[in-house]
C-alpha atoms as a PDB file:
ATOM      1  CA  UNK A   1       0.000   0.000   0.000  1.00  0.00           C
ATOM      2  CA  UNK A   2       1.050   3.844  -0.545  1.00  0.00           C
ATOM      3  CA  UNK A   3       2.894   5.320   2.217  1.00  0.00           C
ATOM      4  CA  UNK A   4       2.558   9.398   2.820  1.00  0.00           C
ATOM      5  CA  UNK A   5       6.110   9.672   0.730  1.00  0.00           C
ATOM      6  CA  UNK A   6       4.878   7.692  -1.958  1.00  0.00           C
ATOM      7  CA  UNK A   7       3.157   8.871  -5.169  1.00  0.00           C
ATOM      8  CA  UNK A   8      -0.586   7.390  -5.743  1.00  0.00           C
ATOM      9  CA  UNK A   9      -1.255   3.407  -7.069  1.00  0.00           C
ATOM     10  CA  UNK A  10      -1.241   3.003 -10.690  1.00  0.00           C
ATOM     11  CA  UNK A  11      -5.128   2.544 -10.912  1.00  0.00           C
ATOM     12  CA  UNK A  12      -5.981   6.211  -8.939  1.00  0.00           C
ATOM     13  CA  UNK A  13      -3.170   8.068 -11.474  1.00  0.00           C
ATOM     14  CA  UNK A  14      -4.622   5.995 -14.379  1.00  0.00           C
ATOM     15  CA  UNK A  15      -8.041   6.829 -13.406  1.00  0.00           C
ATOM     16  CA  UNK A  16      -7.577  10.827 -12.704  1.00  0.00           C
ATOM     17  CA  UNK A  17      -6.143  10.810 -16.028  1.00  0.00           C
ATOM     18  CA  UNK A  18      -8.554   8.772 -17.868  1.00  0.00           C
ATOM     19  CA  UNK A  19     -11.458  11.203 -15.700  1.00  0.00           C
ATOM     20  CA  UNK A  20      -9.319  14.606 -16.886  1.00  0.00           C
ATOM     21  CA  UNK A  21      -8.236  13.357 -20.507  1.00  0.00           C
ATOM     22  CA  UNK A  22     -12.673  12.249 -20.993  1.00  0.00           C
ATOM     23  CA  UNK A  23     -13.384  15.923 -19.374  1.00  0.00           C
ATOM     24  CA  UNK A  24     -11.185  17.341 -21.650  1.00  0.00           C
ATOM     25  CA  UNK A  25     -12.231  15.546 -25.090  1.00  0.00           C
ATOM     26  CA  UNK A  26     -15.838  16.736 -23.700  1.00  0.00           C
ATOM     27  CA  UNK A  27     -15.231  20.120 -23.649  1.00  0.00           C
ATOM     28  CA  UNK A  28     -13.636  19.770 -27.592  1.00  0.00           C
ATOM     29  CA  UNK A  29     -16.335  17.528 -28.899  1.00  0.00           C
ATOM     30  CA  UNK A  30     -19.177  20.312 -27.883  1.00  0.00           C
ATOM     31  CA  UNK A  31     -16.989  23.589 -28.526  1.00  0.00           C
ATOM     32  CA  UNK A  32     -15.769  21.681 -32.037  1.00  0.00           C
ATOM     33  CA  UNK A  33     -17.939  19.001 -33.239  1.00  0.00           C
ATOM     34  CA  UNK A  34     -21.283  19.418 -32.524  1.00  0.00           C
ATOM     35  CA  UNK A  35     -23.337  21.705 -35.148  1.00  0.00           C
ATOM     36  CA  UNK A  36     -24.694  24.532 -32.791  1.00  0.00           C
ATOM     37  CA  UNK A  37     -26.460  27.673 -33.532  1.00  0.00           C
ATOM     38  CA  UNK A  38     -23.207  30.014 -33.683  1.00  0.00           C
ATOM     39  CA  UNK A  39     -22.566  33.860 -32.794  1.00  0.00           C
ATOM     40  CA  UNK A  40     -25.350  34.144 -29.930  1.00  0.00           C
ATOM     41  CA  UNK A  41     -24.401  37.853 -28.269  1.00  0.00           C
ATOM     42  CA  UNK A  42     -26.194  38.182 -25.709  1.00  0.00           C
ATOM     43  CA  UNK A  43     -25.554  35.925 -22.359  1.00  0.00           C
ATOM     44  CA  UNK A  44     -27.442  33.152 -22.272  1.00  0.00           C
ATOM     45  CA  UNK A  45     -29.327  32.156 -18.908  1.00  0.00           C
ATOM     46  CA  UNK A  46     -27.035  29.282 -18.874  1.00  0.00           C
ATOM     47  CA  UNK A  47     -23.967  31.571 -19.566  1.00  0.00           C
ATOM     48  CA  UNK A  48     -24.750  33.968 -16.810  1.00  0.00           C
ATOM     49  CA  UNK A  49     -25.493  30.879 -14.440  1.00  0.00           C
ATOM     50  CA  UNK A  50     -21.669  29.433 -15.560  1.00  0.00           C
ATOM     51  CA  UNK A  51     -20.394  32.964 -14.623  1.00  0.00           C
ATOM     52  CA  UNK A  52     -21.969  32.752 -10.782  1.00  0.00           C
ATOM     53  CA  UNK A  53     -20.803  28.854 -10.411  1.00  0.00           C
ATOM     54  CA  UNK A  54     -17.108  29.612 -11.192  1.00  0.00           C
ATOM     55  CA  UNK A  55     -17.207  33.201  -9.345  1.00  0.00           C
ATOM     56  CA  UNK A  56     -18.853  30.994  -6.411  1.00  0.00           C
ATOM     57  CA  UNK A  57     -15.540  28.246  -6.691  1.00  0.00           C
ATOM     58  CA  UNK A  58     -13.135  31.722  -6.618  1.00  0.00           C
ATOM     59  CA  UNK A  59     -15.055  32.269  -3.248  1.00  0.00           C
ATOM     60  CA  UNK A  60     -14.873  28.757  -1.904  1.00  0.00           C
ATOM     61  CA  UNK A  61     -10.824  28.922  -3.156  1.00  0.00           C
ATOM     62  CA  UNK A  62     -10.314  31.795  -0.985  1.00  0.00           C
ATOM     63  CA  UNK A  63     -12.283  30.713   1.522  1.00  0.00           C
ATOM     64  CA  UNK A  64     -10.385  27.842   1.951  1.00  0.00           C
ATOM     65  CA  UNK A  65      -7.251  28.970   2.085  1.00  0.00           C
ATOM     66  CA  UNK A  66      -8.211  31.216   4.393  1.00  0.00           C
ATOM     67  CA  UNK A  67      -9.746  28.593   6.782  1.00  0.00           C
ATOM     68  CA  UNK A  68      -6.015  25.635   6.204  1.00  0.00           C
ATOM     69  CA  UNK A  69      -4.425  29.027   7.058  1.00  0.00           C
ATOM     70  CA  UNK A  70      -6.392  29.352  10.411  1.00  0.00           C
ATOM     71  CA  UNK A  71      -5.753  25.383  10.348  1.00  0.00           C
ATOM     72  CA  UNK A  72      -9.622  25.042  10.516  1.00  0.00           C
ATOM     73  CA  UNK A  73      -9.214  21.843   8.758  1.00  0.00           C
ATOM     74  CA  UNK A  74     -12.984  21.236   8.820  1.00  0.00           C
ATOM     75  CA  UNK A  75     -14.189  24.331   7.141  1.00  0.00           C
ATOM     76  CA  UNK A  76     -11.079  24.125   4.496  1.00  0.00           C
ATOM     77  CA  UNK A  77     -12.179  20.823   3.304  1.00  0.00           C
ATOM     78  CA  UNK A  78     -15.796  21.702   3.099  1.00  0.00           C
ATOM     79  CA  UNK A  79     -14.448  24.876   1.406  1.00  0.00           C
ATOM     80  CA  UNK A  80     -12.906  22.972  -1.171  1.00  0.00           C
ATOM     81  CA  UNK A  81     -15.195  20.298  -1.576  1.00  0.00           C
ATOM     82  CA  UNK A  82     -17.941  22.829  -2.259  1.00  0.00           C
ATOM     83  CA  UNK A  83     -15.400  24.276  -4.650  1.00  0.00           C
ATOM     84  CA  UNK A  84     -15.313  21.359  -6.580  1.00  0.00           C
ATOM     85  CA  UNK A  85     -19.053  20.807  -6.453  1.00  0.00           C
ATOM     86  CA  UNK A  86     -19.581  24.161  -8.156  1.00  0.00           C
ATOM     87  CA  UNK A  87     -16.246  23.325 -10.874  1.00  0.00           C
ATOM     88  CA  UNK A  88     -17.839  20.030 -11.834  1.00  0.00           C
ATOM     89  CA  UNK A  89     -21.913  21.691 -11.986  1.00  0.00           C
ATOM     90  CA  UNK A  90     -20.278  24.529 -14.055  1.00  0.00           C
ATOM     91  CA  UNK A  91     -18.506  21.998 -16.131  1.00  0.00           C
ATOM     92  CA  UNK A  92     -21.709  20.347 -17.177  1.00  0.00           C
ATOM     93  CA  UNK A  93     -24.059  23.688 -17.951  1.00  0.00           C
ATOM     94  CA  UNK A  94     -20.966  24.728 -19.706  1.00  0.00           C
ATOM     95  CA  UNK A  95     -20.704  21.923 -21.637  1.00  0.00           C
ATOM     96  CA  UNK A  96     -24.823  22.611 -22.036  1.00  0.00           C
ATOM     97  CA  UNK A  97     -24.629  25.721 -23.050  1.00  0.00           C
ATOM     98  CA  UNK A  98     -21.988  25.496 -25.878  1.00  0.00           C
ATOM     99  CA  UNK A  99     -24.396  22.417 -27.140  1.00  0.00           C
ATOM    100  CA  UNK A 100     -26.671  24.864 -27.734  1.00  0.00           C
ATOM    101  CA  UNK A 101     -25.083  28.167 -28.924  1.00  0.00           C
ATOM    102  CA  UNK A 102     -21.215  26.353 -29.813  1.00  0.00           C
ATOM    103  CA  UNK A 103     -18.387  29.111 -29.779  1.00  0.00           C
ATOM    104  CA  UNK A 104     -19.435  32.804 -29.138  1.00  0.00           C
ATOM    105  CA  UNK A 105     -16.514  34.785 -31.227  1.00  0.00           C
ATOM    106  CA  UNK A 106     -15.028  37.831 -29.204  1.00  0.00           C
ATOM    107  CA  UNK A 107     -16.653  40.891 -31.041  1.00  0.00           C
ATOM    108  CA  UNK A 108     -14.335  43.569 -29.549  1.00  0.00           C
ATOM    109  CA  UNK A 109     -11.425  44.937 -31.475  1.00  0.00           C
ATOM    110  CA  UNK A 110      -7.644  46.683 -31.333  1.00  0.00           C
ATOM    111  CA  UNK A 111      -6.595  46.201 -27.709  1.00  0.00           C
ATOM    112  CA  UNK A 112      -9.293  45.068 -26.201  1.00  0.00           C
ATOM    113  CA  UNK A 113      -9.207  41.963 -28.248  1.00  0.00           C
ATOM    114  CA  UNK A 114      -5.920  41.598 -27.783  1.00  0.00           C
ATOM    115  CA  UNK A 115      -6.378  41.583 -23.997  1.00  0.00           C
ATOM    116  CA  UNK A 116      -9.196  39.672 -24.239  1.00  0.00           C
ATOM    117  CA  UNK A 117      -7.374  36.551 -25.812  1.00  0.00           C
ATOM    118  CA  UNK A 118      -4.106  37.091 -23.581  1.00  0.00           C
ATOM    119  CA  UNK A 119      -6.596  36.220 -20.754  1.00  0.00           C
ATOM    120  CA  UNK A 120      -8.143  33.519 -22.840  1.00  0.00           C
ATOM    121  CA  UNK A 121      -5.337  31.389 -24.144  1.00  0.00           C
ATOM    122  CA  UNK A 122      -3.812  30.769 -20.636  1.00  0.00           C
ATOM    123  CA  UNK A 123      -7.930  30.244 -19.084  1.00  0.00           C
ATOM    124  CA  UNK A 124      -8.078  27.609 -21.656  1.00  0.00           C
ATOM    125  CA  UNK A 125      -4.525  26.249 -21.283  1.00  0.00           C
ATOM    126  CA  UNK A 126      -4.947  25.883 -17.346  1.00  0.00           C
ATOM    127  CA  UNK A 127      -8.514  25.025 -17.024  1.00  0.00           C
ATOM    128  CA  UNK A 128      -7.164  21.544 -18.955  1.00  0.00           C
ATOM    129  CA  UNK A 129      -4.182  21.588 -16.262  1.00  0.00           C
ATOM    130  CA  UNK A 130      -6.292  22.317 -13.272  1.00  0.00           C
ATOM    131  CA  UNK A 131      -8.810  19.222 -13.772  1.00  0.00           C
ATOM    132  CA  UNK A 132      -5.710  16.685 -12.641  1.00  0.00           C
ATOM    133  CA  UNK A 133      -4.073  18.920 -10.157  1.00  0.00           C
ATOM    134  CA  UNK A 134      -7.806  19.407  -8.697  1.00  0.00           C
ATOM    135  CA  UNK A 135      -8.065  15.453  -8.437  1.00  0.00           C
ATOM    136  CA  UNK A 136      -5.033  14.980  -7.399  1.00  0.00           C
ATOM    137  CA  UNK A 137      -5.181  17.587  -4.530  1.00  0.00           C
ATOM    138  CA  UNK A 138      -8.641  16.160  -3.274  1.00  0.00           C
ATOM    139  CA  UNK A 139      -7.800  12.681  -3.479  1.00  0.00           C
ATOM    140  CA  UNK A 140      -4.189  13.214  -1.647  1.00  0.00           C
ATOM    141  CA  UNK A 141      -6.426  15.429   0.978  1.00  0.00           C
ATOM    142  CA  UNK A 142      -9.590  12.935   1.185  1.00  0.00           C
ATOM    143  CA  UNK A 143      -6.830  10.049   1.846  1.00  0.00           C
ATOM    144  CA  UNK A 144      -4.564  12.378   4.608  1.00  0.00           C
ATOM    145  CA  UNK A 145      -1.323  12.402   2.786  1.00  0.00           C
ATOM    146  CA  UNK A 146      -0.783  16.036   3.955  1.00  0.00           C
ATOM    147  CA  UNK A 147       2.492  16.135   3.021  1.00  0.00           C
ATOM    148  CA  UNK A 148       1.724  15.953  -0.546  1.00  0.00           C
ATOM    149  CA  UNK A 149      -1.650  17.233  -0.371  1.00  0.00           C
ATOM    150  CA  UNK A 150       0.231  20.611   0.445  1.00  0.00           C
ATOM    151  CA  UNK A 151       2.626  19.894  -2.425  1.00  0.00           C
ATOM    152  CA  UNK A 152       0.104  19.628  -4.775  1.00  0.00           C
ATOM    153  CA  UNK A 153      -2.041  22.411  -3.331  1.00  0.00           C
ATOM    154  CA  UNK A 154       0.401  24.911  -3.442  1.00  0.00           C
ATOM    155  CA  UNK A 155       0.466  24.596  -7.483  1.00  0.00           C
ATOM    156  CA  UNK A 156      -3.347  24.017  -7.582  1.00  0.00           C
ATOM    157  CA  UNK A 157      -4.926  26.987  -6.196  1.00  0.00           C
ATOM    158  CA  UNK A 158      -3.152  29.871  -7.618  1.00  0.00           C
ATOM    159  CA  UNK A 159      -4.182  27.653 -10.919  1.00  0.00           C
ATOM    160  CA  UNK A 160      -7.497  26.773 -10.368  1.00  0.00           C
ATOM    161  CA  UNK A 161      -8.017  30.354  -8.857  1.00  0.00           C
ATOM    162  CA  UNK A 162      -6.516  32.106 -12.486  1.00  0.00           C
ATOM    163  CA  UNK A 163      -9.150  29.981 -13.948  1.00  0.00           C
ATOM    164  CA  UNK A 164     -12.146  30.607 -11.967  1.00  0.00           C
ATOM    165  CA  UNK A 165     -11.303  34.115 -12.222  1.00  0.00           C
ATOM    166  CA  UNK A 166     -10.502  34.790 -15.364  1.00  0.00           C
ATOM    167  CA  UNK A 167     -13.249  32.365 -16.311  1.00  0.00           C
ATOM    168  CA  UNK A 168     -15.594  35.475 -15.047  1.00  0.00           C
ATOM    169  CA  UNK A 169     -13.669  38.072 -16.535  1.00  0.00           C
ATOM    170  CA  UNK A 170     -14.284  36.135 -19.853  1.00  0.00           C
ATOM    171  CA  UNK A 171     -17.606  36.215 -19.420  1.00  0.00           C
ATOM    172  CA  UNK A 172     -17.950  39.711 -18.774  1.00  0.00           C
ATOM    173  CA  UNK A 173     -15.487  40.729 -21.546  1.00  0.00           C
ATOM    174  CA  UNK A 174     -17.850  38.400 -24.127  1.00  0.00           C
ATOM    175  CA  UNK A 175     -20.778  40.022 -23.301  1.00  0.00           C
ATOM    176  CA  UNK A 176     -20.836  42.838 -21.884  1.00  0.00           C
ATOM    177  CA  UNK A 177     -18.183  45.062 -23.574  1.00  0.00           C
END
């Protein structure tokens, strides 16, 4: 069995990377392959609603860290779970939402749209990072291996934190500049 120095069995890495790798072909399949209604403007209900999950993750993120730094243990892992609960509903009425309206181009222009995709490319970029990282952080908490729980935390949550965020800055940037 794993000891608290020792990495994770070869069925929990396999599986958080089969779980991230499936969330991540997801998220291409709707945004690429399906035929959707493209160019919708205005915020969708479900677009707004994706906008208040991940802004409600941001929240738990912070309040998390806030609570491990108090070394509330409790409240940090509730924190985080609840975190994670809004990530994986946001995940699924995003995937929803681009189903129905696919890709909503960036309308704004000169440096605007230049800002717009410098925040973009690295959301996208770590939101594919942050699914394993997330897993792996939970699972190493969830199991006590605090050693490398904290090891892995301390890259997660500025990660998963850019993403939330900017994930909401997005969204206001799309539609309502």
């Amino acid at each position: 069995m794993t000891t608290e120095s020792s990495r994770e069995s070869q069925g929990v890495r396999a599986a958080i990377y089969v779980l991230s790798s499936l969330v991540v072909l997801a998220v291409g399949v709707v945004i690429y392959a399906l035929p959707a209604e493209r160019g919708a403007h205005a915020p969708t209900a479900l677009a707004s609603v994706n906008a208040l999950l991940t802004a409600a993750a941001a929240l738990c993120l912070l309040m998390g860290f806030g609570f491990v730094r108090q070394k509330n243990i409790a409240a940090h892992r509730a924190s985080m779970l609840t975190a994670f609960g809004f990530s994986a509903i946001f995940l699924v009425t995003y995937l929803l939402h681009h189903a129905q309206v696919g890709s909503v181009p960036f309308q704004g222009q000169g440096l605007v749209r230049t800002l717009y995709f410098a925040i973009l490319i690295p959301h996208i970029l770590l939101a594919a990072l942050v699914v394993p990282l997330a897993l792996f952080t939970i699972y190493r908490g969830w199991t006590n291996r605090v050693e490398l729980h904290k090891k892995v935390a301390r890259i997660t949550l500025p990660i998963w934190l850019y993403v939330s965020l900017s994930g909401v800055v997005v969204y206001l940037m799309l539609y309502h500049l």
